[in-house]
Protein backbone atom coordinates (compact mmCIF):
# COMPACT_ATOMS: atom_id res chain seq x y z
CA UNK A 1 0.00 0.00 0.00
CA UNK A 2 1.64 3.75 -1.26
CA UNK A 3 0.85 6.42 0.87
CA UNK A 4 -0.12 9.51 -0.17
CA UNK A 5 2.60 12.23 -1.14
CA UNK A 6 1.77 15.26 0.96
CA UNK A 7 1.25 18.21 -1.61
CA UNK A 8 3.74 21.38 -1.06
CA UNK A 9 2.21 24.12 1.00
CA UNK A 10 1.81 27.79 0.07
CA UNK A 11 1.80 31.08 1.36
CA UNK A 12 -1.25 32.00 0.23
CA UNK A 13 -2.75 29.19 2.63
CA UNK A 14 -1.22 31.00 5.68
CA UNK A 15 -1.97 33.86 7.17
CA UNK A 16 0.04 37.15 7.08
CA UNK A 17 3.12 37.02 9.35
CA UNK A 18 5.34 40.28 10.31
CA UNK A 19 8.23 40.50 12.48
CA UNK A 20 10.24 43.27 14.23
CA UNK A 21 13.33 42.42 15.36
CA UNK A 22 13.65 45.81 17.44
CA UNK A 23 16.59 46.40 19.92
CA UNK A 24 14.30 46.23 22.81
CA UNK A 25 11.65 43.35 21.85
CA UNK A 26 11.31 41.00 18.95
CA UNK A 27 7.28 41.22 18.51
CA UNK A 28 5.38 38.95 15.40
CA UNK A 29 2.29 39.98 14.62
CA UNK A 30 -0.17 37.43 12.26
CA UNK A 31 -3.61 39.18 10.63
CA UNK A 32 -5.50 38.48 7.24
CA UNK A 33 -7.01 40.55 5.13
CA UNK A 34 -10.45 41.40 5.03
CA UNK A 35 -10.99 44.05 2.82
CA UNK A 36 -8.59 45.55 0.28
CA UNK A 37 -6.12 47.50 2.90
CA UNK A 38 -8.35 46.15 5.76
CA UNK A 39 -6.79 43.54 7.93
CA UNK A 40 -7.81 41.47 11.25
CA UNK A 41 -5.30 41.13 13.85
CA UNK A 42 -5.19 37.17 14.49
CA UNK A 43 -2.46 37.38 17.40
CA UNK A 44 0.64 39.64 18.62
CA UNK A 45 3.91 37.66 20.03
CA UNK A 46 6.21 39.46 21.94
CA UNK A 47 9.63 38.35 23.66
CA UNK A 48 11.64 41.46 25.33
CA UNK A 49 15.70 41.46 24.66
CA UNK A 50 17.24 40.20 28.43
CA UNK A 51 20.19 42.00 29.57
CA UNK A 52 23.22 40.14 28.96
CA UNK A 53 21.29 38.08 26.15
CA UNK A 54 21.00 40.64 23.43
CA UNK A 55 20.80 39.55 19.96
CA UNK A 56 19.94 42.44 17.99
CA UNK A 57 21.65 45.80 19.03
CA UNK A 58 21.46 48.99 16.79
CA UNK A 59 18.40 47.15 13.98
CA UNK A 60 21.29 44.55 13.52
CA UNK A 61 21.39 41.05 14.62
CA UNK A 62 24.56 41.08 16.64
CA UNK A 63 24.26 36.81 17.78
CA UNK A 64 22.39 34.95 15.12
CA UNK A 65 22.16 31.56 17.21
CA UNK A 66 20.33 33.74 20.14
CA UNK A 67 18.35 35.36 17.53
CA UNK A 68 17.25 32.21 15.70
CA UNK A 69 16.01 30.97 18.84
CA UNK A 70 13.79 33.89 20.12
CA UNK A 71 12.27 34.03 16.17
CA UNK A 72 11.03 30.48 16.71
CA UNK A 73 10.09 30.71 20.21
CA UNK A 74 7.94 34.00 19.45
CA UNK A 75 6.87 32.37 16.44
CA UNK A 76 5.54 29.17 17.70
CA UNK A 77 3.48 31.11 20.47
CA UNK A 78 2.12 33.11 17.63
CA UNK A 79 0.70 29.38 16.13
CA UNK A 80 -0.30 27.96 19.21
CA UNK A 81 -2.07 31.80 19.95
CA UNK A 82 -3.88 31.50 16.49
CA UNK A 83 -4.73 27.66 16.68
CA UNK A 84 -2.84 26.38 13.86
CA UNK A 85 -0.15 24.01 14.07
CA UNK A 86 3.24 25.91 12.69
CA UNK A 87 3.88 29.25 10.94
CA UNK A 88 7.03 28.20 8.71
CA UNK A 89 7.50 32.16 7.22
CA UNK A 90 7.12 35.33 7.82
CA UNK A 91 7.73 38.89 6.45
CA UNK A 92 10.25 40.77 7.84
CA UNK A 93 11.00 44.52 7.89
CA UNK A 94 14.96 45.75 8.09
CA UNK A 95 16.78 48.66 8.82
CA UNK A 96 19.98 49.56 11.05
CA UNK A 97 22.31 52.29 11.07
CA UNK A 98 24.70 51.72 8.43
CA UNK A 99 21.45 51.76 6.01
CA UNK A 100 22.35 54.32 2.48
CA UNK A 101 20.44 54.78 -0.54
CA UNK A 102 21.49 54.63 -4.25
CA UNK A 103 19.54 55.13 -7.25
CA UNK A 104 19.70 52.12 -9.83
CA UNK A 105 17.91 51.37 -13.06
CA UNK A 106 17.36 48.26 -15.52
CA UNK A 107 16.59 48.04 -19.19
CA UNK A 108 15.46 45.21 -20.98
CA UNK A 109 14.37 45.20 -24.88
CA UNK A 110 11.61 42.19 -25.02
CA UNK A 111 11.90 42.85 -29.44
CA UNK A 112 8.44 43.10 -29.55
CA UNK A 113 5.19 44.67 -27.51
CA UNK A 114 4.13 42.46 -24.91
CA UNK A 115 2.93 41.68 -21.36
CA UNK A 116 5.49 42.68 -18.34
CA UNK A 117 5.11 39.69 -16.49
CA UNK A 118 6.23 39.45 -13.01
CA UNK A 119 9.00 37.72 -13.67
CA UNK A 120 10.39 40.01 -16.01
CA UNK A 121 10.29 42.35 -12.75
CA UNK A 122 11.71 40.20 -10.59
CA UNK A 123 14.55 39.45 -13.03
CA UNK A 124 15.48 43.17 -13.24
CA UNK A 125 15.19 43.74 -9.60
CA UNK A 126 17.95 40.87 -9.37
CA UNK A 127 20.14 42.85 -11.82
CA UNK A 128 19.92 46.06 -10.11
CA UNK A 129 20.97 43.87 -6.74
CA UNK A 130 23.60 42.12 -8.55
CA UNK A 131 25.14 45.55 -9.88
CA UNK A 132 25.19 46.89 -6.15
CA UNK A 133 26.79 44.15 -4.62
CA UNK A 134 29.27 43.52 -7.46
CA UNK A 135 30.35 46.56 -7.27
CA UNK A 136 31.00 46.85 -3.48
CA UNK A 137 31.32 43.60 -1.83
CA UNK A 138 31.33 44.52 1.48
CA UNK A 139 27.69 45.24 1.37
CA UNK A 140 24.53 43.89 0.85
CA UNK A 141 21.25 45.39 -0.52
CA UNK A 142 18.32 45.22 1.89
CA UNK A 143 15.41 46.36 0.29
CA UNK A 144 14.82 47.59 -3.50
CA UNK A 145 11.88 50.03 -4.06
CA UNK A 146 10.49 50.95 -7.09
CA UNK A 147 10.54 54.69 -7.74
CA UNK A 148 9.45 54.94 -11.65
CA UNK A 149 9.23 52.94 -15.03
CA UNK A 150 9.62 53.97 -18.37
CA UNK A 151 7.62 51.70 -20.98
CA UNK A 152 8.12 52.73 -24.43
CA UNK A 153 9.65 55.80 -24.02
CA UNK A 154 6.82 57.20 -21.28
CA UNK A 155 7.38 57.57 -18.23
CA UNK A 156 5.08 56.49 -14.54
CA UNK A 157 4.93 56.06 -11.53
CA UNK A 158 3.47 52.88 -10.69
CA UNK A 159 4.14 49.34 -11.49
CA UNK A 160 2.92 48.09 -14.84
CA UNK A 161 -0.44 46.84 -14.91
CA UNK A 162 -1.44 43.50 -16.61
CA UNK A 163 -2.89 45.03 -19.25
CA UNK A 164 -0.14 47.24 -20.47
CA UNK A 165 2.21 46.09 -22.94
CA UNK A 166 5.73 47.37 -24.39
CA UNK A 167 8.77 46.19 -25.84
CA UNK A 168 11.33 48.29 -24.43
CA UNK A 169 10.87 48.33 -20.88
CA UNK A 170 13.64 50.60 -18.30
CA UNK A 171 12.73 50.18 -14.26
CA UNK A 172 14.17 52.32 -11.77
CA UNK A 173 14.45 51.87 -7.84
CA UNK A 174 16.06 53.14 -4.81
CA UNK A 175 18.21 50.53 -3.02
CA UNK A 176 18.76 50.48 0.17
CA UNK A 177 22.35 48.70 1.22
CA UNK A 178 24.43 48.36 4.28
CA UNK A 179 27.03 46.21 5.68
CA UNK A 180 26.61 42.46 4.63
CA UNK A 181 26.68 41.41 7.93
CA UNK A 182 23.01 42.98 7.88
CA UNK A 183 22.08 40.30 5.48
CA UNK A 184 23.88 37.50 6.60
CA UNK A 185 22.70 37.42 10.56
CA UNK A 186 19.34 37.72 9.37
CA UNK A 187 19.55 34.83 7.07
CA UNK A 188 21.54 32.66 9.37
CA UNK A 189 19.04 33.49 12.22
CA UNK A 190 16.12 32.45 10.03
CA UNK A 191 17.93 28.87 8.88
CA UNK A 192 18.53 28.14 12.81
CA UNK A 193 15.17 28.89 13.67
CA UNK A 194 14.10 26.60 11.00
CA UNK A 195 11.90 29.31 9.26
CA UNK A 196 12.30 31.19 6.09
CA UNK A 197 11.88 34.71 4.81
CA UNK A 198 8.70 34.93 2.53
CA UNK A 199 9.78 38.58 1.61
CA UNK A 200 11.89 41.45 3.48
CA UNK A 201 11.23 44.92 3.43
CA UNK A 202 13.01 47.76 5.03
CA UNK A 203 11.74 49.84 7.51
CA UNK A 204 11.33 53.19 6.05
CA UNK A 205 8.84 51.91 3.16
CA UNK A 206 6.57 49.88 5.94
CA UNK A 207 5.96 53.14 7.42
CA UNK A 208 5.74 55.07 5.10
CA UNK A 209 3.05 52.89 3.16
CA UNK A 210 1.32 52.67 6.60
CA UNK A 211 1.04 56.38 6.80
CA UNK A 212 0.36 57.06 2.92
CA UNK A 213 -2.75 54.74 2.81
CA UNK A 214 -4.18 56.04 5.68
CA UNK A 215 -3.62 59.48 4.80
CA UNK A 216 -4.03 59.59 1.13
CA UNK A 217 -1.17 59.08 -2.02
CA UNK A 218 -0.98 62.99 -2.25
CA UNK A 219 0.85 62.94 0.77
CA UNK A 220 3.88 61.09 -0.95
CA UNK A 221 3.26 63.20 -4.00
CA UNK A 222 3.50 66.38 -1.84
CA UNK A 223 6.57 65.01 0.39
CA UNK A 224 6.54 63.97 3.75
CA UNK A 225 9.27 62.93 5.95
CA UNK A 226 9.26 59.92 8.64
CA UNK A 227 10.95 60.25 11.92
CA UNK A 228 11.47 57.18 13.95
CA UNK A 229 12.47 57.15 17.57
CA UNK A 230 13.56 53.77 18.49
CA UNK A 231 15.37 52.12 21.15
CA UNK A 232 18.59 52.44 20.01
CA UNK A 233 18.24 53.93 16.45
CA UNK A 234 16.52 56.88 15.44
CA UNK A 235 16.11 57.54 11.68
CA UNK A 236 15.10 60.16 9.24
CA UNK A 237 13.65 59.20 5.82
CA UNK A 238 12.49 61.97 3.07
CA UNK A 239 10.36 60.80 0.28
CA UNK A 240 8.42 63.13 -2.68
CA UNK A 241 7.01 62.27 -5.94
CA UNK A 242 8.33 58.69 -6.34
CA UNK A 243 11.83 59.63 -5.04
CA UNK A 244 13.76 59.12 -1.49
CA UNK A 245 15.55 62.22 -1.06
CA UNK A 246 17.59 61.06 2.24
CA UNK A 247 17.70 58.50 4.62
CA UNK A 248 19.90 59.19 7.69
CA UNK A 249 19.81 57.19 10.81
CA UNK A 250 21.64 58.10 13.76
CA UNK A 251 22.84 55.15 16.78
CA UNK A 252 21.14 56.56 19.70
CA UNK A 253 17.17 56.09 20.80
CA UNK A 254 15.49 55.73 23.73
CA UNK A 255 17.62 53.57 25.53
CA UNK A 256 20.04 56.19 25.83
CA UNK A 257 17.94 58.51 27.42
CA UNK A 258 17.61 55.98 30.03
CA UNK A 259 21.07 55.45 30.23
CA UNK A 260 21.84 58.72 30.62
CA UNK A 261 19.11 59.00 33.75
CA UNK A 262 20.68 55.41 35.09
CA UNK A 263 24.07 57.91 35.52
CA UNK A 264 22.47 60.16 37.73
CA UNK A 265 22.03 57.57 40.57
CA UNK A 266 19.30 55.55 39.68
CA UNK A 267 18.95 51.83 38.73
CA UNK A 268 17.75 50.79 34.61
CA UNK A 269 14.23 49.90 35.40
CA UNK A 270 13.44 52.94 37.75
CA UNK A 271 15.28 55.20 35.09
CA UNK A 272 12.79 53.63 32.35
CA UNK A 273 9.77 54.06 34.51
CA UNK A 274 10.83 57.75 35.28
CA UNK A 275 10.86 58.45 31.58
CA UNK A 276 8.42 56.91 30.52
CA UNK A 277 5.32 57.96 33.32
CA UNK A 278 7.01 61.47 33.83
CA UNK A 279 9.47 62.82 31.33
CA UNK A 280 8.44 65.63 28.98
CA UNK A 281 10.42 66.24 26.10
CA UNK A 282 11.53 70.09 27.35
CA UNK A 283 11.37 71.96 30.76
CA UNK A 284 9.05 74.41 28.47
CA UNK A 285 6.22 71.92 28.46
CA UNK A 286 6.30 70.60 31.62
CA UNK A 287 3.00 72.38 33.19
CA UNK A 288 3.45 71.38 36.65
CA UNK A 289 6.75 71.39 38.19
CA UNK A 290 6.44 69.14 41.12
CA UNK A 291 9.06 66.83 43.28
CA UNK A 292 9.76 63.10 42.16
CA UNK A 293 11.09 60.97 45.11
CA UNK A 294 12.62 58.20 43.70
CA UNK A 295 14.85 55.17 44.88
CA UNK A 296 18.63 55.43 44.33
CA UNK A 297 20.49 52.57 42.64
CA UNK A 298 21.34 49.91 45.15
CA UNK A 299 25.08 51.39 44.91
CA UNK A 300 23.97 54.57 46.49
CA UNK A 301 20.96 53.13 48.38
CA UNK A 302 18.29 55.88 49.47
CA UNK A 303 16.10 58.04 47.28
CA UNK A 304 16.98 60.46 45.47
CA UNK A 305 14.53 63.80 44.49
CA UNK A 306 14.38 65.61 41.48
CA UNK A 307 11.85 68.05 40.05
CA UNK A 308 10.02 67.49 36.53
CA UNK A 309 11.52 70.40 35.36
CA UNK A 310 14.71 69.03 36.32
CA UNK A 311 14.05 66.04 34.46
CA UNK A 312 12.38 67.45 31.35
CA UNK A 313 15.64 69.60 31.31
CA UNK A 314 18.09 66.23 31.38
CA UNK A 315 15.72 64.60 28.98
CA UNK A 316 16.17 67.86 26.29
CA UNK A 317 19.71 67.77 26.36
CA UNK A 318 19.75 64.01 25.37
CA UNK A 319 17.18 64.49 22.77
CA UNK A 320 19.20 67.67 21.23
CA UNK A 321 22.68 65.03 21.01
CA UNK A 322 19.73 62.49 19.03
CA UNK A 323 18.09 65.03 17.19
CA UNK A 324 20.43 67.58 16.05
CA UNK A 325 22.47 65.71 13.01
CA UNK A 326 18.55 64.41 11.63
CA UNK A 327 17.25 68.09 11.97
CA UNK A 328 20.09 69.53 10.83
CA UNK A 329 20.42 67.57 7.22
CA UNK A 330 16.43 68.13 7.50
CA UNK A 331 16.85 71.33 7.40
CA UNK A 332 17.93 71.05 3.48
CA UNK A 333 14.46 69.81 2.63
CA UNK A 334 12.09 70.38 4.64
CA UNK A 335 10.99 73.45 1.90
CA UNK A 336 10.07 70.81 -0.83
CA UNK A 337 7.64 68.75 2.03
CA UNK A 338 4.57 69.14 3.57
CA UNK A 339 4.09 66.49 6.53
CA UNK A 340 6.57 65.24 8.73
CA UNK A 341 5.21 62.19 10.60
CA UNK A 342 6.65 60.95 14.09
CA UNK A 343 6.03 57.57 15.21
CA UNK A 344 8.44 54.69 17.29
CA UNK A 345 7.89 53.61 20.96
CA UNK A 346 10.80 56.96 21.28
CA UNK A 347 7.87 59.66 19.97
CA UNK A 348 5.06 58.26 22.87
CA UNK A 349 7.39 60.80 25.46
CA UNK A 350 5.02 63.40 26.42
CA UNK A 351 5.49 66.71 24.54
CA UNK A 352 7.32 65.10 21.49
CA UNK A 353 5.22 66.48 19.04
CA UNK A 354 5.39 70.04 20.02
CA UNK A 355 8.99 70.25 20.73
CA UNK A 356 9.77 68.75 17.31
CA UNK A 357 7.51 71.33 16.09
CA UNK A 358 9.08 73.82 17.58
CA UNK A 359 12.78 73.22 15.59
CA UNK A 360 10.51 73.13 11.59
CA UNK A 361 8.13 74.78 9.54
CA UNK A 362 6.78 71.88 8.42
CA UNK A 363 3.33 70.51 9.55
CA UNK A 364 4.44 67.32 12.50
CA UNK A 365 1.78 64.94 13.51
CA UNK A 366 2.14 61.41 14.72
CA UNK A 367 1.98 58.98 11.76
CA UNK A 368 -1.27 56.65 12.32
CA UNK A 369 -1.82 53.42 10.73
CA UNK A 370 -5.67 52.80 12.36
CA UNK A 371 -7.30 52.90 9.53
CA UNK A 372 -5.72 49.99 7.88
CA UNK A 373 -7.31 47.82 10.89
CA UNK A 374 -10.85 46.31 11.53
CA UNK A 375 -13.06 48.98 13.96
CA UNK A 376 -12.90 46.26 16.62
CA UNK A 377 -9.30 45.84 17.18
CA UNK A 378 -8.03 46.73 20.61
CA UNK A 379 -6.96 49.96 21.11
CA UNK A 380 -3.36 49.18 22.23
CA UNK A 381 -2.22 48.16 18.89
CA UNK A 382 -3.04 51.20 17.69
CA UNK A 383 0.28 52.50 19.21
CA UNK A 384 3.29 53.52 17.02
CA UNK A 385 5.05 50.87 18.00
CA UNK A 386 3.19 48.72 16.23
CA UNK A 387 3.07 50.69 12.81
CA UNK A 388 6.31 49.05 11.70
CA UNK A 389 4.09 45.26 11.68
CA UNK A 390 1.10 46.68 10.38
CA UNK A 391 2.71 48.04 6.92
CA UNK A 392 4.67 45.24 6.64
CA UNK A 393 1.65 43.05 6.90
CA UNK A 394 0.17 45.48 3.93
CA UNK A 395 3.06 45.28 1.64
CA UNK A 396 3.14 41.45 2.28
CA UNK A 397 -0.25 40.58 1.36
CA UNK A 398 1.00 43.17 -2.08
CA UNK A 399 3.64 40.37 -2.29
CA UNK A 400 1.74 37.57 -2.16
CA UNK A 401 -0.85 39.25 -4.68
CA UNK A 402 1.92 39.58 -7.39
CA UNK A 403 3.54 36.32 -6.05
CA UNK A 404 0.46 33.66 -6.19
CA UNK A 405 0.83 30.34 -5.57
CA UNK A 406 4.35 30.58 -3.98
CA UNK A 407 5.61 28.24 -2.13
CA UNK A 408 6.84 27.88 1.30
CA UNK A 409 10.14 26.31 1.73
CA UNK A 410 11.63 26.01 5.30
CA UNK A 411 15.17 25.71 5.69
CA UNK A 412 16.45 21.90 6.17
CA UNK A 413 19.04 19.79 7.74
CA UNK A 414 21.40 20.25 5.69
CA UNK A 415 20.93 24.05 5.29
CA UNK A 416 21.08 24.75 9.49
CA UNK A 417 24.40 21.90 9.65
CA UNK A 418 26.19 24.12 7.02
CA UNK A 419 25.33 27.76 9.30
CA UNK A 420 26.90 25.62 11.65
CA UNK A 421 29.72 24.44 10.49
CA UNK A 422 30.39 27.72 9.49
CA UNK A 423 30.07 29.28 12.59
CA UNK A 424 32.34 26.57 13.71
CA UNK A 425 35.11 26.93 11.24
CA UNK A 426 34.82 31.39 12.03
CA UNK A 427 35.53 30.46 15.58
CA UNK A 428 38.44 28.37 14.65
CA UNK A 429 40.15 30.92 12.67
């Protein structure tokens, strides 16, 4: 008696999987769609970075065998949270602070008018890759993103439809590269936690996609900017009319306006909690100055007392060390945009908003991404720190439309013994 051959699973039979591999938490998030740019959360993972354990420092996985492990662990909660038995992939999103953009372009002559199949896409996004990485091999590109395509000599925006047709077709994108090692410790990561990468994207373009269907195309057509306080990065992205106009990212977040509160005599988790409850971005906000008794670090033992003006003033001067190289290249552009959106778990510090303000012209308001989620989703993942997920989640499920029938392929044996005996012959050397 035979037994059955089990038939190859796709993505399209999963549901929509997004993960953050932040500096403070590595969160997965699973939804499907329900509407076109209307998705149902299913479940949110989370598993916070332990002192002394940290795999990802700076948006770059610094120990991929610590790393593989919390991606499985978080995303075999996520399964057993949703009811089904395994989620093999996932999208991811990727950033870090050696991130740069490049312009790069493809032509291909096809001899005759025809159909610009997805293939044909995919095949000159590989060139355009392949020309990067040639050409510097000490980096690796992250994330292509289309910017404009010429078909016949006329020029748009937006990807070919199926029902246009040329013969000489000429696609341009803006790459996003950094160090290899980006690349690398994400893939090895993946292959020890048994899982693969259905599609990456990098950070900037989930939220700004987020933000831009929620608040209309125009707003990309008009400019806007994205500013992105995380824990340990903080990064400014420019975009207008199909073109990124700068991308800087700077190694400091909201971790090191802890730190920096930890040095004045108090212990990590009483420094967060001080922050985070009662810091205001600038002493010119604050509109209550009152006392704050607080306990000392065990070192010092005791409490410690310091005003909220004190504080808001010790929390500026951190912010203006962040801040000031962003704002300051900002300052360039900010004539040729209209909106510049604030979001990261950094921007929830009371007072953000306006102090930002206060240093631009330009209209600042916190980037939302509500409105791509069902009216009875809770509340709390309305927060910007979920914003990264929920755009990835949208440009995945435009993946898996252009991408049907895909399908999944987890890493095997063979493929997690060679990361290993790789790893082994690196430490060896």
């Amino acid at each position: 008696m035979s037994m059955a051959r089990k038939q190859p699973q796709t993505a399209d039979s999963l549901p929509l999987v997004a993960l953050d591999l932040g500096s403070g938490s590595v969160r997965a998030l699973a939804a499907r769609r329900i509407a076109p740019d209307l998705f149902q959360i299913l479940g949110v993972e989370e598993r916070p970075q332990k002192m002394g354990n940290v795999c990802v420092e700076q948006g770059i996985i610094t120990q991929s065998s610590n790393a593989g492990y919390v991606i499985a662990e978080v995303l075999k909660l996520l399964a057993n949270r949703i009811g089904i038995d395994e989620l093999p992939t996932a999208f991811v999103s990727v950033g870090g602070q050696s991130m740069q953009i490049v312009a790069v372009h493809s032509k291909r002559d096809q001899a005759r008018k025809k159909e610009i199949s997805q293939s044909l896409l995919d095949e000159m996004e590989r060139e355009c890759k392949e020309k990067i990485e040639l050409r510097n091999p000490e980096v690796a590109v992250l994330g292509l993103v289309p910017s404009y395509f010429i078909l016949d000599g006329k020029e748009q925006d937006g990807l070919p439809r199926p029902d246009q047709r040329a013969a000489l077709v000429e696609a341009h994108y803006i790459a996003f590269y950094g160090r290899k090692t980006l690349d690398t410790q994400l893939q090895k990561a993946f292959s020890q936690a048994g899982r693969s990468i259905e599609h990456a994207f990098v950070r900037p373009e989930t939220l700004l996609s987020a933000f831009a269907t929620c608040d209309g195309s125009q707003v990309l057509l008009h400019g806007c900017a994205v500013l992105d306080m995380g824990a340990q990065t903080t990064s400014l992205t420019v975009y207008k009319a199909g073109q990124y106009l700068l991308n800087k990212v700077v190694p400091k977040g909201g971790y090191h306006i802890t730190r920096m509160l930890e040095q004045q005599g108090l212990d990590f988790h009483t420094a967060e909690v001080l922050k985070t409850q009662y810091g205001v971005a600038s002493p010119d906000l604050v509109e209550r100055n009152v006392r704050l008794r607080v306990p000392a670090s065990p070192e010092l033992g005791g409490d410690l007392v310091i005003s909220s003006h004190e504080l808001a003033e010790a929390i500026e001067l951190k912010l203006q060390e962040i801040l000031a190289p962003l704002l300051e290249e900002f300052a360039k552009v900010e004539s040729r945009i209209s909106t510049l959106y604030i979001t990261g778990g950094g921007c929830m510090m009371q007072g953000m908003a306006e102090y930002i303000q206060s240093r631009t012209s330009v209209k600042v308001q916190y980037g939302a991404h509500n409105l791509l989620l069902h009216r009875d989703t809770d509340v709390k993942y309305f927060s910007p720190q979920y914003t990264a997920l929920v755009g990835t989640v949208l440009l995945g499920q435009d993946y898996r439309d252009s991408h049907k029938n895909q399908l999944v392929r987890k890493p095997g044996f063979f493929d997690r013994v060679k990361e290993s005996t790789l790893d082994m012959f690196i430490d060896q050397q």
